[in-house]
Each structure stands twice: as C-alpha cells, then as structure tokens.
N, C-alpha and C. Protein backbone atom coordinates (compact mmCIF):
# COMPACT_ATOMS: atom_id res chain seq x y z
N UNK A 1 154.54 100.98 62.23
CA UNK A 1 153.53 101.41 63.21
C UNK A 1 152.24 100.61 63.00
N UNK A 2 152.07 100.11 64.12
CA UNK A 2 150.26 99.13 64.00
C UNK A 2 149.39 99.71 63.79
N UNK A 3 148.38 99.59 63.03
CA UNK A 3 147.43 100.34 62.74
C UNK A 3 146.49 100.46 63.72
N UNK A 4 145.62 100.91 64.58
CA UNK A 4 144.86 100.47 65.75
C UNK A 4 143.45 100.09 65.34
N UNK A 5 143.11 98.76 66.22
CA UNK A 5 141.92 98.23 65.84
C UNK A 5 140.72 98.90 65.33
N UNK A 6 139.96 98.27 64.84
CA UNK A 6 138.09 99.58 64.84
C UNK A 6 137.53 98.89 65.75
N UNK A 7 137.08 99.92 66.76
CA UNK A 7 136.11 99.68 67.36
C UNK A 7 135.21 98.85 67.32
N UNK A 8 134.75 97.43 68.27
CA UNK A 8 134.00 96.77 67.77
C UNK A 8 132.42 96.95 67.46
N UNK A 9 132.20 98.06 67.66
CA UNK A 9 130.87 98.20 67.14
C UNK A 9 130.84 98.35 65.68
N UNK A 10 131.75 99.20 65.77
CA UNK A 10 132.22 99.49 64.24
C UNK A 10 132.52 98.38 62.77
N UNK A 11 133.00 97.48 64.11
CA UNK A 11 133.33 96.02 62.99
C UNK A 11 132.06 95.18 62.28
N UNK A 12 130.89 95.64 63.41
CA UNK A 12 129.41 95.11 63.01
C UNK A 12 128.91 95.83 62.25
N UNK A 13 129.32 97.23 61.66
CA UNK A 13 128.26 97.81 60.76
C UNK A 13 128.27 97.41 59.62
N UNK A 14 129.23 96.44 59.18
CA UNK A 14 128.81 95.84 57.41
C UNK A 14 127.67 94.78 58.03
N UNK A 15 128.34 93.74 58.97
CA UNK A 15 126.90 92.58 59.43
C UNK A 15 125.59 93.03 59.17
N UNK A 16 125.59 94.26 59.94
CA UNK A 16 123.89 95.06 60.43
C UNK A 16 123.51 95.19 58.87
N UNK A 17 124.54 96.16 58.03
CA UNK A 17 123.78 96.75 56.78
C UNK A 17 123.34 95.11 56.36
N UNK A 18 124.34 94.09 55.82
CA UNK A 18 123.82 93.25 55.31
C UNK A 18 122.34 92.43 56.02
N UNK A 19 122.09 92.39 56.79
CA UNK A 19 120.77 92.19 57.37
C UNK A 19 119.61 92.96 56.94
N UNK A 20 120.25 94.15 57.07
CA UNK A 20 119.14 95.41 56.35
C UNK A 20 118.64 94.98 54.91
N UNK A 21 119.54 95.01 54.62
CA UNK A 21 119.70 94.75 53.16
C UNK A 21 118.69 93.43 52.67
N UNK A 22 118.74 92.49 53.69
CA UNK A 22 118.32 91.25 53.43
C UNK A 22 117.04 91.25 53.69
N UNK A 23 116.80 91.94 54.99
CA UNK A 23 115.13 92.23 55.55
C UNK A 23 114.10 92.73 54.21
N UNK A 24 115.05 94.11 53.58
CA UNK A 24 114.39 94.95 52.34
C UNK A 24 114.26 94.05 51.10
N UNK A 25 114.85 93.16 51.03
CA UNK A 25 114.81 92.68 49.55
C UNK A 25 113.45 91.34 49.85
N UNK A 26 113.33 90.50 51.58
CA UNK A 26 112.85 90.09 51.16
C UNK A 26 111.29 90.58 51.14
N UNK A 27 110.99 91.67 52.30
CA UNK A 27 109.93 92.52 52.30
C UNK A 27 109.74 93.04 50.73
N UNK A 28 110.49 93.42 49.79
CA UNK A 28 109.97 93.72 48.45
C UNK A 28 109.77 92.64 47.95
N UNK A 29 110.00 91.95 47.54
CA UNK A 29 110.17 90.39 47.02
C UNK A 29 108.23 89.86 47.35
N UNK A 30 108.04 90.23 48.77
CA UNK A 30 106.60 89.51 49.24
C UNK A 30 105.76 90.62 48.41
N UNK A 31 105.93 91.71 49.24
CA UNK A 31 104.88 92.87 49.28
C UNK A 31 104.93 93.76 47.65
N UNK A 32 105.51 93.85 47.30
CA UNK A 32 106.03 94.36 45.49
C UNK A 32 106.62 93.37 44.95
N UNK A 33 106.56 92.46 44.60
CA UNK A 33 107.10 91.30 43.49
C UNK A 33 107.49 91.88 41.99
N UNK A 34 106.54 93.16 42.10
CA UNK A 34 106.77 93.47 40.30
C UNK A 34 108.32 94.32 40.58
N UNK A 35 108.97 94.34 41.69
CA UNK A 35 109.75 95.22 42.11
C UNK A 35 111.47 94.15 41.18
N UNK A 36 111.21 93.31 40.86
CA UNK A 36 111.83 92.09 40.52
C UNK A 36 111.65 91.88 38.83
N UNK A 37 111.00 92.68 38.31
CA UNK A 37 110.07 92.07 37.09
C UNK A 37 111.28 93.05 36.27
N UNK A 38 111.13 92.15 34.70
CA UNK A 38 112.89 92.68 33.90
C UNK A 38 112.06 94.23 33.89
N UNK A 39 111.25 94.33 33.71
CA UNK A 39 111.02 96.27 33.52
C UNK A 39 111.37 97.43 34.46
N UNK A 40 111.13 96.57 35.52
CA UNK A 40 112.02 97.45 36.19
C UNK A 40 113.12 96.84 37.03
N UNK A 41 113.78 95.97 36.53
CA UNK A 41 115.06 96.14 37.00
C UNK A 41 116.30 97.33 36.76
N UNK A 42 116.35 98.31 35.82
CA UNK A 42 117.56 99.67 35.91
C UNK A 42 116.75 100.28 37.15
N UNK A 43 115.42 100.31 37.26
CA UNK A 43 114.58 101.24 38.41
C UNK A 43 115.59 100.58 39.98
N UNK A 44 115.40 99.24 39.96
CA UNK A 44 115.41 98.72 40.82
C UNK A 44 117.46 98.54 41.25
N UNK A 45 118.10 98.49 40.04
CA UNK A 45 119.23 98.68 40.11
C UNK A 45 119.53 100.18 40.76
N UNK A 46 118.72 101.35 40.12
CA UNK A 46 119.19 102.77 41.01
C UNK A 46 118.95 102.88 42.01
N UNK A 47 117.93 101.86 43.08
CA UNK A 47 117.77 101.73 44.33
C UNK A 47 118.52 101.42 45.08
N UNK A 48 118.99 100.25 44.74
CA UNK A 48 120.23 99.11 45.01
C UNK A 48 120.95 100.52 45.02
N UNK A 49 121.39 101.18 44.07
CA UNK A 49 122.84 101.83 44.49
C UNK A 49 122.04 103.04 45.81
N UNK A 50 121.85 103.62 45.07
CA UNK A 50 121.20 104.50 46.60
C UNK A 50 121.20 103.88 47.94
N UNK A 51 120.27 102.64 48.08
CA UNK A 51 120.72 102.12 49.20
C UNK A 51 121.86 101.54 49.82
N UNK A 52 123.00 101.52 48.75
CA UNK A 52 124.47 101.12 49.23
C UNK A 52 124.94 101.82 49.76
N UNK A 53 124.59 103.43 49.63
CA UNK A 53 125.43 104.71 50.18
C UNK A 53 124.41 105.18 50.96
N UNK A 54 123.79 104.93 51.54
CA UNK A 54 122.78 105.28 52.54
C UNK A 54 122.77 104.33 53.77
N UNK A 55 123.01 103.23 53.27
CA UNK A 55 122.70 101.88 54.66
C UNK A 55 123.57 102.45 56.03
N UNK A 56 124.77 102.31 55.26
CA UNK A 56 125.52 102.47 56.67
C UNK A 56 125.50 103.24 57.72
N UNK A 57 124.74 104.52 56.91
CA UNK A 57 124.22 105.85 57.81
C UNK A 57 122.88 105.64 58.35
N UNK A 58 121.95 105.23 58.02
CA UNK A 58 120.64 104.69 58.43
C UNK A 58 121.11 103.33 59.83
N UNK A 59 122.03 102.52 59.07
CA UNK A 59 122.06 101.65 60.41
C UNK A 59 122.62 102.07 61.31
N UNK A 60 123.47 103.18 61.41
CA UNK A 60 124.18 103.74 62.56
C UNK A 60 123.31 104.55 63.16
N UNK A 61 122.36 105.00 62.50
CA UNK A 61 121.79 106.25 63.58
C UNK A 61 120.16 105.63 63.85
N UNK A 62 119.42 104.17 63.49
CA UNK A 62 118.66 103.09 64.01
C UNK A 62 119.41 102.77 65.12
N UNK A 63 120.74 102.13 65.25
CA UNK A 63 121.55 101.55 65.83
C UNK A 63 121.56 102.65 67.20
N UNK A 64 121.85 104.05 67.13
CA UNK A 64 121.96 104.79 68.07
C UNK A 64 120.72 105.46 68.95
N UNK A 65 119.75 105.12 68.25
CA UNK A 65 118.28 105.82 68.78
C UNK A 65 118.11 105.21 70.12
N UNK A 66 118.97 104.03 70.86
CA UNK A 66 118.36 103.28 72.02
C UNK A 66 119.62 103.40 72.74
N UNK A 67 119.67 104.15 74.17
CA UNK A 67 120.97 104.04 74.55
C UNK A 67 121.27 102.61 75.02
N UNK A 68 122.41 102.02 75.61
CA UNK A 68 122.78 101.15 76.16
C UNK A 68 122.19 100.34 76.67
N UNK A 69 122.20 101.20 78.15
CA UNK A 69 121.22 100.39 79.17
C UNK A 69 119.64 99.73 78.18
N UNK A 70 119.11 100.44 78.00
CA UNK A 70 117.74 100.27 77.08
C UNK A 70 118.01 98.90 76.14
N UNK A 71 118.95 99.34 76.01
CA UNK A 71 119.69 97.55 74.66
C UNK A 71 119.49 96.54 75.82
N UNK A 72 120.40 96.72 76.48
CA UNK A 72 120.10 95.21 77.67
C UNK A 72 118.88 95.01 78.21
N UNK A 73 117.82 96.19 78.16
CA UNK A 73 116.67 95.48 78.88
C UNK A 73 115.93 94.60 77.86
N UNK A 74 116.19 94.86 76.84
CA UNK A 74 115.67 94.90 75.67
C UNK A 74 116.12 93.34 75.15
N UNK A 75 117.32 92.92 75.60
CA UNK A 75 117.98 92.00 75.35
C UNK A 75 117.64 90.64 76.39
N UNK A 76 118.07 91.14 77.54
CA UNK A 76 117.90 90.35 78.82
C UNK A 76 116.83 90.28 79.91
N UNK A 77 115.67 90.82 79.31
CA UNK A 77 114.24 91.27 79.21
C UNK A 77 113.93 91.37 81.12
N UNK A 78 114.84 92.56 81.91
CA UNK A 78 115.18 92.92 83.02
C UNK A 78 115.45 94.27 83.19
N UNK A 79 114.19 94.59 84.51
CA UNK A 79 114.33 96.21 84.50
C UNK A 79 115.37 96.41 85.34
N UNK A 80 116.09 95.90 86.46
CA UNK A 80 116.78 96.17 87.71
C UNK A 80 117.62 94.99 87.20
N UNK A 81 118.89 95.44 87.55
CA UNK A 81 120.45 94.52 87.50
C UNK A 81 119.93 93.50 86.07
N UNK A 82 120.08 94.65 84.91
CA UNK A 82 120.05 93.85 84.02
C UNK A 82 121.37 92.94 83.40
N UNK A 83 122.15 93.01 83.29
CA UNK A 83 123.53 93.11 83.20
C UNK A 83 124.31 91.21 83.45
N UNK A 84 124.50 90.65 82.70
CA UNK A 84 124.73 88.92 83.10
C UNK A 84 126.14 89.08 84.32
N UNK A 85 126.57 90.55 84.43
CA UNK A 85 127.43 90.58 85.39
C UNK A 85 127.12 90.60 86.52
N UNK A 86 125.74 91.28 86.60
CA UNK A 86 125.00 91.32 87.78
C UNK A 86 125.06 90.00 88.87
N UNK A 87 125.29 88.88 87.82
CA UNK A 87 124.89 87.81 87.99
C UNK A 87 125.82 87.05 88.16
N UNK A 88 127.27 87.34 88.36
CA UNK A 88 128.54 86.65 87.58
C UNK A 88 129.04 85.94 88.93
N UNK A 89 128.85 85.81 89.96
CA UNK A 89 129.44 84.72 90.62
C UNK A 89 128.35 84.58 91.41
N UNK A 90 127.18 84.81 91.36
CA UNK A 90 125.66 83.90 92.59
C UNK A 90 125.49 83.11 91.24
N UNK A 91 125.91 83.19 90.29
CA UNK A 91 124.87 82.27 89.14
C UNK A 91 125.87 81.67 88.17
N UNK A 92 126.16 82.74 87.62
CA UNK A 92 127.11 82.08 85.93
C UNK A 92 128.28 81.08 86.07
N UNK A 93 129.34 81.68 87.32
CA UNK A 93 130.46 81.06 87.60
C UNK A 93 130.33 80.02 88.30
N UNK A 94 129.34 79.43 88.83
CA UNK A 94 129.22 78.13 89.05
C UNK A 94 128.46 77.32 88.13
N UNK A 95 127.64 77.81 86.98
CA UNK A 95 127.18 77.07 86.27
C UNK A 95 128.67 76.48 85.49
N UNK A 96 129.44 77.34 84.64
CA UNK A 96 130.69 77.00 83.88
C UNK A 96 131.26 76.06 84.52
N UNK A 97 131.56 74.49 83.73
CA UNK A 97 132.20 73.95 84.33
C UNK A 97 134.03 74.16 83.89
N UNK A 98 134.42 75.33 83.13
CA UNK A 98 135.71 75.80 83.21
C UNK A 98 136.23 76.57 83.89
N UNK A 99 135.52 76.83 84.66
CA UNK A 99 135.65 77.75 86.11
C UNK A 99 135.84 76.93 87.21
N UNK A 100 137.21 76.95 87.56
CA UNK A 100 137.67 76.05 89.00
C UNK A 100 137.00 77.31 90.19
N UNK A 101 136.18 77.40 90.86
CA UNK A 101 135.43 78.19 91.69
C UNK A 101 136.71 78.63 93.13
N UNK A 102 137.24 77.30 93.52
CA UNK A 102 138.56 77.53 94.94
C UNK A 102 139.81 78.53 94.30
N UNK A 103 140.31 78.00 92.89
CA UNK A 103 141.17 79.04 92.34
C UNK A 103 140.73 80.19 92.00
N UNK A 104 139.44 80.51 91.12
CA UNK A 104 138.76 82.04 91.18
C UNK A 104 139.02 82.46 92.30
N UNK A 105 138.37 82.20 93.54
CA UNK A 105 138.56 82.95 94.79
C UNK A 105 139.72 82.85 95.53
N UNK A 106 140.64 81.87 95.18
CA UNK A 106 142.05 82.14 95.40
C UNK A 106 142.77 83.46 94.58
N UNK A 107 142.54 83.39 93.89
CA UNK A 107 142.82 84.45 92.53
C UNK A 107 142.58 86.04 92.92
N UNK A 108 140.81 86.48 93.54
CA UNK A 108 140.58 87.44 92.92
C UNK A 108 139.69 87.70 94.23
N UNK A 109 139.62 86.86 95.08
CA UNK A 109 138.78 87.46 96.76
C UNK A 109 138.01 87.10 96.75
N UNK A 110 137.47 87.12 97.94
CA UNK A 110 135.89 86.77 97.81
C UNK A 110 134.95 86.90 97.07
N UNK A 111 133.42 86.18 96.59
CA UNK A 111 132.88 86.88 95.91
C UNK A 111 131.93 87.53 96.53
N UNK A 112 131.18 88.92 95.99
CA UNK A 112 130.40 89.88 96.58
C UNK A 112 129.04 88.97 96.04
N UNK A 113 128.61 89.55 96.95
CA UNK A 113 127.16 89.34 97.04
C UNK A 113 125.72 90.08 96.47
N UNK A 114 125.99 91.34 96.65
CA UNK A 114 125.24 92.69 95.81
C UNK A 114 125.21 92.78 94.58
N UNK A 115 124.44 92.54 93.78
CA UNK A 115 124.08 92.49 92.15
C UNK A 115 125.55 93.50 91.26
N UNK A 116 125.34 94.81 92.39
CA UNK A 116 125.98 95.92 91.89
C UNK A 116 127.63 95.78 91.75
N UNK A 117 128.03 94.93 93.40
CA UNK A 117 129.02 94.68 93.22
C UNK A 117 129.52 93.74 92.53
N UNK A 118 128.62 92.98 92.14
CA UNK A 118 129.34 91.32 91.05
C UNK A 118 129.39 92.16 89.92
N UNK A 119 128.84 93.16 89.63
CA UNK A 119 128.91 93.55 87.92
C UNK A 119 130.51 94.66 88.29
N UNK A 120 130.16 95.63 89.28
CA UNK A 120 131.90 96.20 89.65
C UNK A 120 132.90 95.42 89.15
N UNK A 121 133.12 94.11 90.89
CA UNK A 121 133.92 93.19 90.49
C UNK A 121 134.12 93.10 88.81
N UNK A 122 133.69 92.41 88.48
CA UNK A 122 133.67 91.65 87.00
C UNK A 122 134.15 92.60 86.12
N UNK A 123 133.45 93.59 86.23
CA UNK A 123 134.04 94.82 85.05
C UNK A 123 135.48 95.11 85.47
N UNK A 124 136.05 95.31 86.41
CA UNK A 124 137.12 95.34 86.68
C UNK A 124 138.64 94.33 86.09
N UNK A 125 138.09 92.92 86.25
CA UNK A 125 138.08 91.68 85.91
C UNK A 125 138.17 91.91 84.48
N UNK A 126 137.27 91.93 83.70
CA UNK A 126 137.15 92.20 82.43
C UNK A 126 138.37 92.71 81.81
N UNK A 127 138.24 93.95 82.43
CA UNK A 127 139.40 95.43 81.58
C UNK A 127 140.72 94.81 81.78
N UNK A 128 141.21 93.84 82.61
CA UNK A 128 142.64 93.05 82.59
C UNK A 128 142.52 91.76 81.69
N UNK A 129 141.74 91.54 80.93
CA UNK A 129 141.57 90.81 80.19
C UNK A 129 141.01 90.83 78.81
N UNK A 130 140.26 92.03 78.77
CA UNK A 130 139.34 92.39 77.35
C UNK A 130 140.15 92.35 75.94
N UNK A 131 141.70 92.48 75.86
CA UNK A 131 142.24 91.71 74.36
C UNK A 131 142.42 90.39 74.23
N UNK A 132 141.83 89.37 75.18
CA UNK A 132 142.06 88.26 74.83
C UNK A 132 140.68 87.85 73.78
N UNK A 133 141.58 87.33 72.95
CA UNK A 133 140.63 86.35 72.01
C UNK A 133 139.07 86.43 71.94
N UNK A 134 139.43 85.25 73.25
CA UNK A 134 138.30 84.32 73.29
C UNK A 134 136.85 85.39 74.11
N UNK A 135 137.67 86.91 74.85
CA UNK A 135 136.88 87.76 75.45
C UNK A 135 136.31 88.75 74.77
N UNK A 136 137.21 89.34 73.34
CA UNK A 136 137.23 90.13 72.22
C UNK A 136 136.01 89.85 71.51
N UNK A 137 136.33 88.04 70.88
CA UNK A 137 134.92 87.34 70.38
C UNK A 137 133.79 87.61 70.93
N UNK A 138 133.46 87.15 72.06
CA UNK A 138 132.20 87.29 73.28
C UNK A 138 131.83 88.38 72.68
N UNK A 139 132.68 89.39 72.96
CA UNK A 139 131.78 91.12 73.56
C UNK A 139 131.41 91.72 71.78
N UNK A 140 132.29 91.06 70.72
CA UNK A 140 131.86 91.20 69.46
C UNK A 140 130.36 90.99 69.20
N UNK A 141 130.82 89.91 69.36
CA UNK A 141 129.22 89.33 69.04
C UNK A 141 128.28 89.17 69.88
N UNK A 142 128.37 89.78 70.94
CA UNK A 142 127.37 90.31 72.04
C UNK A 142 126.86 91.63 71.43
N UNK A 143 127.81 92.45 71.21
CA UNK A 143 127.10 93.72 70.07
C UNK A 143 126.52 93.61 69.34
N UNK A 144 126.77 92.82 68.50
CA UNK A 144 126.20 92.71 67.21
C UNK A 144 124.89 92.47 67.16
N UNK A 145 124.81 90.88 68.08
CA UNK A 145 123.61 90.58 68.49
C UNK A 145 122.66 91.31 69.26
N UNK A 146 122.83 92.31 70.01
CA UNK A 146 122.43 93.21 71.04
C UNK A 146 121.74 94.36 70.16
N UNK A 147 122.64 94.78 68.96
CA UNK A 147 122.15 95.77 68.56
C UNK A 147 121.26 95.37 67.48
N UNK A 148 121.41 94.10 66.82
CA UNK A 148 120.60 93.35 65.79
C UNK A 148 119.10 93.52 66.66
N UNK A 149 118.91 92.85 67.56
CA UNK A 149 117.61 93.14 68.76
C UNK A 149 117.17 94.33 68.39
N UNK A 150 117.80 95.41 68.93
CA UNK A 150 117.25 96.93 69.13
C UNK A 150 116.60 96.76 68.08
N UNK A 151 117.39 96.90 66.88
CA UNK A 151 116.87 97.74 65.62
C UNK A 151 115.74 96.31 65.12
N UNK A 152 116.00 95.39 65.03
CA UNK A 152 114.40 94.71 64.30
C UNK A 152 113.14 94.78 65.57
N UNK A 153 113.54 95.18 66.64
CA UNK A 153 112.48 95.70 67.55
C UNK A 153 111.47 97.23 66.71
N UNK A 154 112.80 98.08 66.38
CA UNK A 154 111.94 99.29 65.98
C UNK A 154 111.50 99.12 64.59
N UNK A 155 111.98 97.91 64.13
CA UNK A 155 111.34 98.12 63.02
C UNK A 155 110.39 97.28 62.62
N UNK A 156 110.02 96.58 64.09
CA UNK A 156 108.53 95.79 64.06
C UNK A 156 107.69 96.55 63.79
N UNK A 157 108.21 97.93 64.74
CA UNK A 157 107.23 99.42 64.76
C UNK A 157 107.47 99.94 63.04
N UNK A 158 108.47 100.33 62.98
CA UNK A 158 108.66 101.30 62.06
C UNK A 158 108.25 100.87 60.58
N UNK A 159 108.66 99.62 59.98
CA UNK A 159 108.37 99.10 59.29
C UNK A 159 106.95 98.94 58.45
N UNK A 160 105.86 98.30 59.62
CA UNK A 160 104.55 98.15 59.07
C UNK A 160 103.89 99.48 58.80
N UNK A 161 104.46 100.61 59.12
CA UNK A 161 103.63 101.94 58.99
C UNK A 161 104.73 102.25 57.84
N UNK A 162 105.47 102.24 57.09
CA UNK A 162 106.03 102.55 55.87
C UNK A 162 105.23 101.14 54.73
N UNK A 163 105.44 100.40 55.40
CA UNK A 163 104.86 99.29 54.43
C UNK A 163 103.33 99.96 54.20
N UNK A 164 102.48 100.22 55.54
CA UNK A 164 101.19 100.95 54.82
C UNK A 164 101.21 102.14 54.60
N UNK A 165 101.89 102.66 54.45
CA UNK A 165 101.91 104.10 53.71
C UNK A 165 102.20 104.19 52.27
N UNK A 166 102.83 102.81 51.73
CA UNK A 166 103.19 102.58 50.65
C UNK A 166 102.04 102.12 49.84
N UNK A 167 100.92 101.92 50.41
CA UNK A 167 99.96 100.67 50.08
C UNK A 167 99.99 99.05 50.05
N UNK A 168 100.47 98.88 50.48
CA UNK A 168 100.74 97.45 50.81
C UNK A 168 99.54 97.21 51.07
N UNK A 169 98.89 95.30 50.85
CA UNK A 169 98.37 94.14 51.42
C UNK A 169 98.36 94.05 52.39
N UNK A 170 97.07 93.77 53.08
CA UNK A 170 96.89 93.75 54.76
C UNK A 170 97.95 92.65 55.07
N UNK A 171 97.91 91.48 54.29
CA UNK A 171 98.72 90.36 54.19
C UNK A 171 99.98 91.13 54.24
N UNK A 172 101.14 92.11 53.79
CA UNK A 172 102.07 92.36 53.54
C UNK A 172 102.44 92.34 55.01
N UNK A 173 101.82 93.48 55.42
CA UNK A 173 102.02 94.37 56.79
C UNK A 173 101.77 93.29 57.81
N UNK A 174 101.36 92.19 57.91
CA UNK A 174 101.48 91.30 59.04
C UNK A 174 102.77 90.62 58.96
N UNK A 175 102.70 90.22 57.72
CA UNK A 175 104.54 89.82 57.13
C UNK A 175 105.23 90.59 57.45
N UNK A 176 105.34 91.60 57.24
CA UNK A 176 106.10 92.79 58.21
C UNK A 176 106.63 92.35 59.63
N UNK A 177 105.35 92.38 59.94
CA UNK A 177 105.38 92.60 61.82
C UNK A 177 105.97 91.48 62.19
N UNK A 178 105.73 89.94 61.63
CA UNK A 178 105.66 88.83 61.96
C UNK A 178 107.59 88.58 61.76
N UNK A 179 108.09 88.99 60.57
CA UNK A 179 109.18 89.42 60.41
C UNK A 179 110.78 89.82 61.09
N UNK A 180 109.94 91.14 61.68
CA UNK A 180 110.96 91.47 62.85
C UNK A 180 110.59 90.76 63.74
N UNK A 181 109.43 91.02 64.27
CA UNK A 181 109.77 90.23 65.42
C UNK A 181 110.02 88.93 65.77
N UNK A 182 109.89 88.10 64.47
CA UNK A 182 110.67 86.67 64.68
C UNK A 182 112.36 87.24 64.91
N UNK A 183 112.39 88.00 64.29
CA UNK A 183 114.10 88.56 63.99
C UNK A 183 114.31 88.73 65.59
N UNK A 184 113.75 89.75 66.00
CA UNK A 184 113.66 90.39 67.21
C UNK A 184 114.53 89.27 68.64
N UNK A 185 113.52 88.66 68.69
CA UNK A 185 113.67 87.10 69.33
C UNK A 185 114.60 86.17 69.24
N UNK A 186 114.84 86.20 67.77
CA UNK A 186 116.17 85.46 67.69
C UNK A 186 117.65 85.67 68.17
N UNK A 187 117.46 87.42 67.81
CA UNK A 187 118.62 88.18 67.94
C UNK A 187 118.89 88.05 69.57
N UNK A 188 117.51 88.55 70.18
CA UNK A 188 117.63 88.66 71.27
C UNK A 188 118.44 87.54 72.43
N UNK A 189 117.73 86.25 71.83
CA UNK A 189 118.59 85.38 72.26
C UNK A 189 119.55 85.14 72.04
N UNK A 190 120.04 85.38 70.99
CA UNK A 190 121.89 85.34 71.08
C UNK A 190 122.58 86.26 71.44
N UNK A 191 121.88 87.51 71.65
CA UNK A 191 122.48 88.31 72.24
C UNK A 191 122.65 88.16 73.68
N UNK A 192 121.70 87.37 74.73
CA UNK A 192 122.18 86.99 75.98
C UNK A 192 123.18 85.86 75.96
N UNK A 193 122.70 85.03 75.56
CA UNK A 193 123.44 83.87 75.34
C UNK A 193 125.25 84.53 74.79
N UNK A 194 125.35 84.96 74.32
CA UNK A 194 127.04 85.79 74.02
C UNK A 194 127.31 86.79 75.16
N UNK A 195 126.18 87.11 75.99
CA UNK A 195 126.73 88.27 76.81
C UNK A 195 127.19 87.34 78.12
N UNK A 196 126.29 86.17 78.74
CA UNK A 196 126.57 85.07 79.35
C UNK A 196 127.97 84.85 79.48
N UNK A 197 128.30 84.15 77.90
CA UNK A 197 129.60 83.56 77.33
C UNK A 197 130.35 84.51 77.64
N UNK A 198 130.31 86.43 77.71
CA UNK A 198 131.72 87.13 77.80
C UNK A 198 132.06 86.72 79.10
N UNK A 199 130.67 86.90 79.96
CA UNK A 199 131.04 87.06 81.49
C UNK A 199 131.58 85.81 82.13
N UNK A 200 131.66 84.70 81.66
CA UNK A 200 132.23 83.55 81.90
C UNK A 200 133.50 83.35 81.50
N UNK A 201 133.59 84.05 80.26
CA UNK A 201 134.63 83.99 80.30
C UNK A 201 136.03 84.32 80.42
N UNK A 202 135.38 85.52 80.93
CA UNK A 202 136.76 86.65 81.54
C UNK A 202 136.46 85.80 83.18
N UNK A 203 135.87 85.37 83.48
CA UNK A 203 136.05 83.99 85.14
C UNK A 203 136.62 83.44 84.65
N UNK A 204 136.88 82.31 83.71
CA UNK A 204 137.32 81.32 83.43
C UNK A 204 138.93 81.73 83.17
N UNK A 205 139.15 82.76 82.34
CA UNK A 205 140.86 83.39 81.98
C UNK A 205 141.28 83.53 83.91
N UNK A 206 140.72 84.32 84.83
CA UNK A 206 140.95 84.62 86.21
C UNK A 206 141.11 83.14 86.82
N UNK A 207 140.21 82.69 86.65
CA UNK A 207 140.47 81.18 87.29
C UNK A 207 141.88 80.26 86.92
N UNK A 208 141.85 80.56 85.47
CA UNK A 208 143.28 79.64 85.28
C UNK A 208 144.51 80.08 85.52
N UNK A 209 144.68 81.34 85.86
CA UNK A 209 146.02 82.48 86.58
C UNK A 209 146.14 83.22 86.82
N UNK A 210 146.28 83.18 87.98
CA UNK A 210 146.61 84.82 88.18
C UNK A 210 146.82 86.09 87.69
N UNK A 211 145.94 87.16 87.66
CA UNK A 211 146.28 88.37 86.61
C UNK A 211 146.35 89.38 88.10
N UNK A 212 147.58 90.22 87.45
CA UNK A 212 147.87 91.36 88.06
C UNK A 212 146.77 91.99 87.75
C-alpha cells in the first residue's frame, strides 16, 4: 500500500523552521554577541533545544495568521484579480514561448476574456494536471515562497518590538527591520515569479496534448 503524499505545505515546514532558525541566530549573533561567548554556551545550548521543539509550532501558526487571499496580495502586490491566473491567457500564455497558442485553443476553447474567468478556466486546467512534476514543483515552491513573504512581513513588525523589549541597540532594531524586510522582498519575488511558472505551466502540459 502507497503511503500518501504530505501535503505540500506541509513539505515546507522544515524549509520555513530552518529560515527561522537562521533569521534568530543571526539577529543574536548582531544584537547579543555575548549570546555566543564559551560561558554561556550550555545557556545557549538549552535554547537551541527548546527552540527545536517549539519552531515547528510557532511557524505553523505565523504561517496561518494570514489567510490565503491576503498571501497573494501580499505577494503579487494586487488588490483586485490578484491571482497570475487572473492573467493566464491576456498575458502569461503568450509571453511562454512553450506554449503553441493555435494548439492551446485547439485543445481547450477559446480563451475568456474576464480576469475571473481566466483564473476559472485555468484552475480547472490545473486539477487535470496538478501531479505532474514539473506542476507539483511550481505550486511547491510557490508556497513556500508565498508563505516565506507573509511571515518575514510580520516579523518586520513583530520582531523589532521583541528586539526592544529585550533592550537591544537602536542599531540592533533597525537591523531588525532592515532584515525582514530585505527577506520580505526577496521572498516576495520568488514567490510570483514560481506562481507565474505554475500557471504556465499547466498551459504549456494543455498545449502539448490533449487532456481529457
């Protein structure tokens, strides 16, 4: 008996913790350096474990504080038809040059015109295709990246007000801010840029044959 996949959000929660993980060590590292020093390293070792059995629950419920929709605006920085499906045959499917455009619409009908209906269409499109590979990949790491966004967004916020509550260096707390939201930005862009890539490429699988 096959075991059934995990959920791909699920597959990102070691990624996320390790990010976490990486953000905290280097925020202590700037802002507490003595946090590093041999005297307290057993201090700093009982943290380390605490935070091993804590991350995954902290990043899941950071991770959940923003519903969906809110992730994509957040991502694709769009209040109305945020969605790269929105967009999937006035824009994307003719940019791809692996998209034969006469066979798509031989394939799969006309294309609609209404924001609402290109994201329909497409989602539809999608769900006859979503175990392939190369579509699996996309929407992976469209999550990942999507939700990487959310959470160094809140913790542009969340962050510098724990950093000064701790006492931190005015210097710390800009490192802070400056921090996520470089993170923020980065994420953000790969998170469109992969959401792009799914929607192209569940066109591109339609374009090369026919799917029931």
């Amino acid at each position: 008996m096959t075991t059934p996949a995990k959920p791909l959000k699920a597959q990102n929660v070691t990624f996320i913790w390790g990010v976490v993980v990486a953000d905290t060590l280097t925020l202590l590292g700037f802002a507490y350096p003595a946090a590093f020093d041999q005297t307290t390293l057993p201090v700093a070792a009982l943290l380390r474990l605490c935070a091993a059995a804590l991350a995954p629950v902290v990043v899941l419920l950071l991770t959940s504080l923003l519903p969906s929709e809110a992730k994509a605006v957040l991502v694709f920085w769009r209040a109305r038809n945020t969605l790269p499906g929105h967009r999937a045959f006035s824009l994307y499917a003719a940019r791809d040059a692996r998209i034969d455009l006469q066979a798509l619409r031989k394939n799969i009908g006309e294309f609609p015109d209404a924001p609402r209906d290109q994201n329909t269409l497409w989602y539809r499109l999608y769900k006859k295709v979503e175990t392939e590979a190369m579509v699996t990949l996309a929407h992976r790491h469209y999550l990942l990246f999507r939700d990487l966004a959310a959470l160094s967004l809140l913790l542009t916020v969340i962050a510098p007000v724990v950093v000064f509550a701790l006492g931190a260096a005015t210097a710390a707390i800009w490192f802070t801010i400056c921090l996520f939201a470089i993170q923020y930005l980065a994420t953000a862009v790969a998170a469109r840029n992969h959401g792009v890539r799914l929607v192209t490429n569940v066109l591109a699988l339609h374009s090369s044959k026919r799917r029931a």
